[in-house]
N, C-alpha and C. Protein backbone atom coordinates (compact mmCIF):
# COMPACT_ATOMS: atom_id res chain seq x y z
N UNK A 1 35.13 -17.95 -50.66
CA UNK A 1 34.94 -17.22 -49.42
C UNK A 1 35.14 -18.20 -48.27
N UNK A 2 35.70 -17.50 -47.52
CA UNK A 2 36.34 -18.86 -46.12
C UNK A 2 36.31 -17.72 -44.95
N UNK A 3 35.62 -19.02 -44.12
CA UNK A 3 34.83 -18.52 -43.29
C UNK A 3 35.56 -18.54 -41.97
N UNK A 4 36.33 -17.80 -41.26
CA UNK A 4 37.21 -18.15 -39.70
C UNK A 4 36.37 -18.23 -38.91
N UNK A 5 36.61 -19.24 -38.15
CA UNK A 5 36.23 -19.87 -36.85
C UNK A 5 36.78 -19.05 -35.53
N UNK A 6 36.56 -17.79 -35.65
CA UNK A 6 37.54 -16.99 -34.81
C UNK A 6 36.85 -16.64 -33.60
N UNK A 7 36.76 -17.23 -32.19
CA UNK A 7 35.91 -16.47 -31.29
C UNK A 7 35.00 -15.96 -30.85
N UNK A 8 33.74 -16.77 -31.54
CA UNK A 8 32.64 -15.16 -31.95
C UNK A 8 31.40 -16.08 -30.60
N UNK A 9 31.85 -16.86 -29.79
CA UNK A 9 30.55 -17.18 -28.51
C UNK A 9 31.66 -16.83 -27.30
N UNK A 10 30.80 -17.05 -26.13
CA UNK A 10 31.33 -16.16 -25.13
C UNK A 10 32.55 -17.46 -24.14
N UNK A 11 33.30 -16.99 -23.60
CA UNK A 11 34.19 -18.16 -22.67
C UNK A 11 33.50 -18.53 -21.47
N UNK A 12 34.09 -18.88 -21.00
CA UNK A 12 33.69 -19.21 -19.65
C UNK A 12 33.86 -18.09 -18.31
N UNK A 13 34.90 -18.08 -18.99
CA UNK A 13 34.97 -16.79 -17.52
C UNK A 13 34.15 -15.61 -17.83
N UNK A 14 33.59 -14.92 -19.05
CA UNK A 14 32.96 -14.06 -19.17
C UNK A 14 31.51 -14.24 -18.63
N UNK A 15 30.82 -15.60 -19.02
CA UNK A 15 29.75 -15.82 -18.83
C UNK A 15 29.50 -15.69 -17.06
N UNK A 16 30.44 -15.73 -16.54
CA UNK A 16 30.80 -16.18 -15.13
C UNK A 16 30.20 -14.52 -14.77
N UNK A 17 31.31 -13.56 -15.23
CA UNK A 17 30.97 -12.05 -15.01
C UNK A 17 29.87 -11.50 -15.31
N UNK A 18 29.27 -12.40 -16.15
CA UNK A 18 27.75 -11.58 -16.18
C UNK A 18 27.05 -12.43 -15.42
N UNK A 19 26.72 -13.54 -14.91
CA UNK A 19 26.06 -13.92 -14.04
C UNK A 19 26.43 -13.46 -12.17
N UNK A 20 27.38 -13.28 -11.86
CA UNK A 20 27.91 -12.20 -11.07
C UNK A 20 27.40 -10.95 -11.08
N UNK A 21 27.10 -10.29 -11.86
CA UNK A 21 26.90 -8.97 -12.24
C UNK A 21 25.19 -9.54 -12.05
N UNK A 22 24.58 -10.01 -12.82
CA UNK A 22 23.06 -10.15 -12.57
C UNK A 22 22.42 -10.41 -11.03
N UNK A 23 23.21 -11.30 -10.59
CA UNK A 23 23.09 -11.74 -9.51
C UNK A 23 23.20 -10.20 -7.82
N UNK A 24 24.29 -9.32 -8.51
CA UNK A 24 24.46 -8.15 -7.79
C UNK A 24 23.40 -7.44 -7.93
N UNK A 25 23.06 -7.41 -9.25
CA UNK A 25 21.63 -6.20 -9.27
C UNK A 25 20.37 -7.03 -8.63
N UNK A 26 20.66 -8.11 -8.90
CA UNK A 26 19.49 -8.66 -7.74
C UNK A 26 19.30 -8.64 -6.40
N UNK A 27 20.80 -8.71 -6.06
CA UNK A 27 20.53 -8.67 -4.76
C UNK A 27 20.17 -7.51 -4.04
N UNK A 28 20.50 -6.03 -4.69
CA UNK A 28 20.10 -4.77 -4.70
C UNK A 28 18.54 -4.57 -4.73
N UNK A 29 18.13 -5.31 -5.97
CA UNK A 29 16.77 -4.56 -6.28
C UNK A 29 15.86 -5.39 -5.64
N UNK A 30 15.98 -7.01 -5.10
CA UNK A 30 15.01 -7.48 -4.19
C UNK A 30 14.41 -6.82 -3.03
N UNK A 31 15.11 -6.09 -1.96
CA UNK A 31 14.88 -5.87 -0.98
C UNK A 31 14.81 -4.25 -0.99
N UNK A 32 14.78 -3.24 -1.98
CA UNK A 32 14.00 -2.29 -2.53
C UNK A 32 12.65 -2.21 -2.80
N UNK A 33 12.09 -3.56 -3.61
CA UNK A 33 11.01 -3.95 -4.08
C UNK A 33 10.37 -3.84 -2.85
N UNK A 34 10.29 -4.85 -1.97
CA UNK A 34 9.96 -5.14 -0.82
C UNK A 34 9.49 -3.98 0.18
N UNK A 35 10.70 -3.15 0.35
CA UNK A 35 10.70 -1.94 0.70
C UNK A 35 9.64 -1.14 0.36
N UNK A 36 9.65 -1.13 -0.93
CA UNK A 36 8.21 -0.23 -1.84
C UNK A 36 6.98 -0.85 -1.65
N UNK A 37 7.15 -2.25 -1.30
CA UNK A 37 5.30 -2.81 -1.33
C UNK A 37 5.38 -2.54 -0.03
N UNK A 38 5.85 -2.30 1.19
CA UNK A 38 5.48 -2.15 2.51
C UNK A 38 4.64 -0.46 2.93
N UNK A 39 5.83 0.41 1.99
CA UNK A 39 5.36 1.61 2.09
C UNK A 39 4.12 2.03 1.17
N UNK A 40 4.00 0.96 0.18
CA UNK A 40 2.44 1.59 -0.77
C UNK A 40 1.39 0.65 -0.05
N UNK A 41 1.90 -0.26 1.02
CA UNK A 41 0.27 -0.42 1.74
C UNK A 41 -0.26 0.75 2.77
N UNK A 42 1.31 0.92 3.69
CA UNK A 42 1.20 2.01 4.75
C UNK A 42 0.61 3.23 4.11
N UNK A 43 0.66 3.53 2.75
CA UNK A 43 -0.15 5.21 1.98
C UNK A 43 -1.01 4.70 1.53
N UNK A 44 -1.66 3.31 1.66
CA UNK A 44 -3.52 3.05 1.08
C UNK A 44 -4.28 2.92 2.28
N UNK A 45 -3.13 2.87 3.31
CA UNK A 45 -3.79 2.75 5.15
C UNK A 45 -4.11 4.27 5.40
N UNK A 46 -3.17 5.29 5.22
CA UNK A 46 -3.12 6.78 5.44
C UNK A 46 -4.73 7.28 4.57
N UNK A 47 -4.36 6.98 3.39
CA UNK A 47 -5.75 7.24 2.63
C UNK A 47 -7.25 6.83 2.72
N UNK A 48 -6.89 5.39 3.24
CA UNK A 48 -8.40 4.98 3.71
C UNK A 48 -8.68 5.99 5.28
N UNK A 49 -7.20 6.22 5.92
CA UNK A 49 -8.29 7.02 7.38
C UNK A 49 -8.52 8.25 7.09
N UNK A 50 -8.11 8.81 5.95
CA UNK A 50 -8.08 10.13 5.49
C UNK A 50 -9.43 10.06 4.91
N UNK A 51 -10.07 9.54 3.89
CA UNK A 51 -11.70 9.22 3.63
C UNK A 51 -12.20 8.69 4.74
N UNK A 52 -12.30 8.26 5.62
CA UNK A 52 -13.27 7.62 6.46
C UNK A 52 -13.08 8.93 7.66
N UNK A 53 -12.23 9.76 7.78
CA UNK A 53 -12.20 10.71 8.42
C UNK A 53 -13.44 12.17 7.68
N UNK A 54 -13.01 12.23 6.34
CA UNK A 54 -13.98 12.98 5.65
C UNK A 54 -15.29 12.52 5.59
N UNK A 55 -15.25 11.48 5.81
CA UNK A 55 -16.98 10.68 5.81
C UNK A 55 -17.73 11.19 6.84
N UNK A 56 -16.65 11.28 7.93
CA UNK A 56 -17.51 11.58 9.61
C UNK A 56 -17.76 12.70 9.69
N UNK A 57 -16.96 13.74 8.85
CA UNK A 57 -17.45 14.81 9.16
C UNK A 57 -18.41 15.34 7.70
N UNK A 58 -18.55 14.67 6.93
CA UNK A 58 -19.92 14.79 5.86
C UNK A 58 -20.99 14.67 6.42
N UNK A 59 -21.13 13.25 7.50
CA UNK A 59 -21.95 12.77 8.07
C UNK A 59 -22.74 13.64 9.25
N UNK A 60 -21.38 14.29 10.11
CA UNK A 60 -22.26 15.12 11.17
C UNK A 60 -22.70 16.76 10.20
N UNK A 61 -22.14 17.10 9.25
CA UNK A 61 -22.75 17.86 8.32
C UNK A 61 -23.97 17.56 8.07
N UNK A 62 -24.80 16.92 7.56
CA UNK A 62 -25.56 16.49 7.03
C UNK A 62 -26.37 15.99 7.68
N UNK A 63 -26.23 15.56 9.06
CA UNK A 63 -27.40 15.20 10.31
C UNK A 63 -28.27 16.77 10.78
N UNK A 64 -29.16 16.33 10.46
CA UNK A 64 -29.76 17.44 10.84
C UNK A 64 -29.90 17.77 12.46
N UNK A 65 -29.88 17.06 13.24
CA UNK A 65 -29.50 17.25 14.53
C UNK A 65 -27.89 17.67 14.76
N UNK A 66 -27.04 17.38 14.19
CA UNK A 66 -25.69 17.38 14.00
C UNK A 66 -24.64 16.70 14.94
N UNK A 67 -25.55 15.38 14.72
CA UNK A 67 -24.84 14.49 15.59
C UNK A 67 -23.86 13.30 15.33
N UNK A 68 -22.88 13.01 15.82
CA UNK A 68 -21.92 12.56 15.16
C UNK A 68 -22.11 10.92 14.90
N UNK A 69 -21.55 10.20 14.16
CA UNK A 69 -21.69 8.95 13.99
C UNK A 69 -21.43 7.57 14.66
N UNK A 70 -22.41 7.00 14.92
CA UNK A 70 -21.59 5.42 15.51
C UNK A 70 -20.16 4.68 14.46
N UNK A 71 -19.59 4.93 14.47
CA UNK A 71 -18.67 4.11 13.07
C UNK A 71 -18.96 2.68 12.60
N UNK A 72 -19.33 1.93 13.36
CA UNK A 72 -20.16 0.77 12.74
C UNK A 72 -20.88 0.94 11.78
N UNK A 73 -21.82 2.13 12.30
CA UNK A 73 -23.11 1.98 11.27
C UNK A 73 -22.74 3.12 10.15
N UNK A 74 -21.65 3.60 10.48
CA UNK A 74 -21.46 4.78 9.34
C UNK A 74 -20.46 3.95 7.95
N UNK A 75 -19.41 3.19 8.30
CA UNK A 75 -19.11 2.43 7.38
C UNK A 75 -19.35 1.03 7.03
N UNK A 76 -20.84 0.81 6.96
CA UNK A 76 -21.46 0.00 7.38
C UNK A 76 -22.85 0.62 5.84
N UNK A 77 -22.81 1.75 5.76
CA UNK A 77 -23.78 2.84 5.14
C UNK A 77 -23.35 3.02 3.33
N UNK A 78 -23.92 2.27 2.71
CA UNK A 78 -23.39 2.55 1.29
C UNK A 78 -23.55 4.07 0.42
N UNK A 79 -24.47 4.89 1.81
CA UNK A 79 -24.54 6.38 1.36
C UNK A 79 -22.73 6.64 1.05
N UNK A 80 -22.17 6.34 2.01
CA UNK A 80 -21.30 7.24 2.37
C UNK A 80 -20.00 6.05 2.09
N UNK A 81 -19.89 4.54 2.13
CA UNK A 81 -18.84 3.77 1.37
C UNK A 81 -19.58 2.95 0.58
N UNK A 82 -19.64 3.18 -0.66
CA UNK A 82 -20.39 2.43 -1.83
C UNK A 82 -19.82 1.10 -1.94
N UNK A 83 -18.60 1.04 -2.08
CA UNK A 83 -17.45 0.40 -2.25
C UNK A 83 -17.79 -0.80 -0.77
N UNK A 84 -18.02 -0.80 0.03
CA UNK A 84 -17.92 -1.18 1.03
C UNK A 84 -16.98 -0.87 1.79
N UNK A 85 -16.87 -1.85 3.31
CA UNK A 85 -16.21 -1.31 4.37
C UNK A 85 -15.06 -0.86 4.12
N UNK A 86 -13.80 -0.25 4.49
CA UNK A 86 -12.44 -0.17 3.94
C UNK A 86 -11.71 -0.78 4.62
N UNK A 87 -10.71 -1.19 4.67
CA UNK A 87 -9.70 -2.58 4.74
C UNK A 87 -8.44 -2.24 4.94
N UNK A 88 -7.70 -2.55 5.83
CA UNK A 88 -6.32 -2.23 5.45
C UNK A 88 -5.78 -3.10 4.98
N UNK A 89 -4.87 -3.17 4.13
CA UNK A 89 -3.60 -3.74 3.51
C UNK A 89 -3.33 -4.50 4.49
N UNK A 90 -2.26 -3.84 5.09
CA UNK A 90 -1.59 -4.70 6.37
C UNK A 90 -2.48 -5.20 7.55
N UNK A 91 -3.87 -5.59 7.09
CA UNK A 91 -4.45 -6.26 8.05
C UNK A 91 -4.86 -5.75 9.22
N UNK A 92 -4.53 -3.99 9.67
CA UNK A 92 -4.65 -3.47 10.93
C UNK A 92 -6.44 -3.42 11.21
N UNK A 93 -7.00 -3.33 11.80
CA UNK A 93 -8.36 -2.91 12.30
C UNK A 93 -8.29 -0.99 12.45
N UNK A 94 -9.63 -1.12 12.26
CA UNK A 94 -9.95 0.34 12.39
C UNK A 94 -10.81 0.48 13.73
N UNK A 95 -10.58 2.02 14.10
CA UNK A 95 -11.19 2.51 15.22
C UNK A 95 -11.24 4.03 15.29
N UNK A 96 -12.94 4.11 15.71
CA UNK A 96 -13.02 5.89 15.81
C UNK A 96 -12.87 6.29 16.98
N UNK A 97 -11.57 7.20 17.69
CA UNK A 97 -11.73 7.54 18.84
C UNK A 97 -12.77 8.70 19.05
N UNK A 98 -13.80 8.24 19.65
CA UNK A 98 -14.90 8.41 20.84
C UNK A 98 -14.88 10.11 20.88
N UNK A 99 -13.85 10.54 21.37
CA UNK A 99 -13.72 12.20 21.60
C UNK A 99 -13.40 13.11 20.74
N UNK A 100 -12.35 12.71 19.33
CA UNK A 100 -11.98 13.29 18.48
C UNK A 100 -12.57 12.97 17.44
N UNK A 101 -13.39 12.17 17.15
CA UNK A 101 -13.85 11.35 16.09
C UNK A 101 -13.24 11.34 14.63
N UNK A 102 -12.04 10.95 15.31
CA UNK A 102 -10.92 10.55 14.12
C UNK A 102 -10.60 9.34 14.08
N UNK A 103 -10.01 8.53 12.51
CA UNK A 103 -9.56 7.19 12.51
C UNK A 103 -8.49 7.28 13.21
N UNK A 104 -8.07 5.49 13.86
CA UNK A 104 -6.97 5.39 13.84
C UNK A 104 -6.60 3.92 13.50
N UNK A 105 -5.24 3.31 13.43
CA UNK A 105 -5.13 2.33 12.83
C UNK A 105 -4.32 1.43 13.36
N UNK A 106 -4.92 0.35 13.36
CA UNK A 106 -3.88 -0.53 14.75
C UNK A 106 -2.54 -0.82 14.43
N UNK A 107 -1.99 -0.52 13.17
CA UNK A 107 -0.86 -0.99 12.78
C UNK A 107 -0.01 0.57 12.60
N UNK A 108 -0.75 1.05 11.35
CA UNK A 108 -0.27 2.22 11.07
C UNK A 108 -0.87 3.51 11.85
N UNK A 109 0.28 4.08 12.17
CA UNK A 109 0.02 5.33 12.76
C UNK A 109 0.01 6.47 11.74
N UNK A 110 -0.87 7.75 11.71
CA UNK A 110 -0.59 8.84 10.74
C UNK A 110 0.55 10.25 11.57
């Protein structure tokens, strides 16, 4: 039995085309990625003002005077965030406007 030595690892120029080719899908899927971690902080920002919005109005529910909350001391209150304060992702600060007593978010807007 004899064994041919016929071709069987890759050349040079092929190896070339697949590192080309890898290099393309990279350059594609890096700045997708990126893309996706920006927008899944901006929907854990939406969600935290979306609970801390339901909190305020649990809260003036549940006051028996039915008076609405300081936000300091309401997420501040492990009745109502066990978890503690909530945080944004992107670092924005939170704030209850005064008249509507809704979140808002210094970075992200809803």
């Amino acid at each position: 039995m004899k064994l041919s030595n016929c071709g069987k690892g890759l050349t040079l120029i092929e190896l070339l085309i697949v590192i080309i080719i890898l290099g393309a899908l990279a350059a594609i899927a890096i700045p997708r990625m990126s893309q996706s971690s920006a927008t899944a902080k901006e929907k854990a920002c939406l969600t935290n003002i979306a609970t801390m919005d339901t909190q305020i109005e649990l809260y003036h529910a549940d006051s028996a005077t039915g008076a609405w909350p300081v936000f300091a001391t309401l997420i501040a209150d492990t009745n109502y965030f066990p978890d503690g304060d909530p945080v944004c992702p992107s670092d924005g600060v939170y704030s209850m406007n005064a008249t509507t007593y809704r979140v808002h978010c210094s970075i992200h807007k809803p």
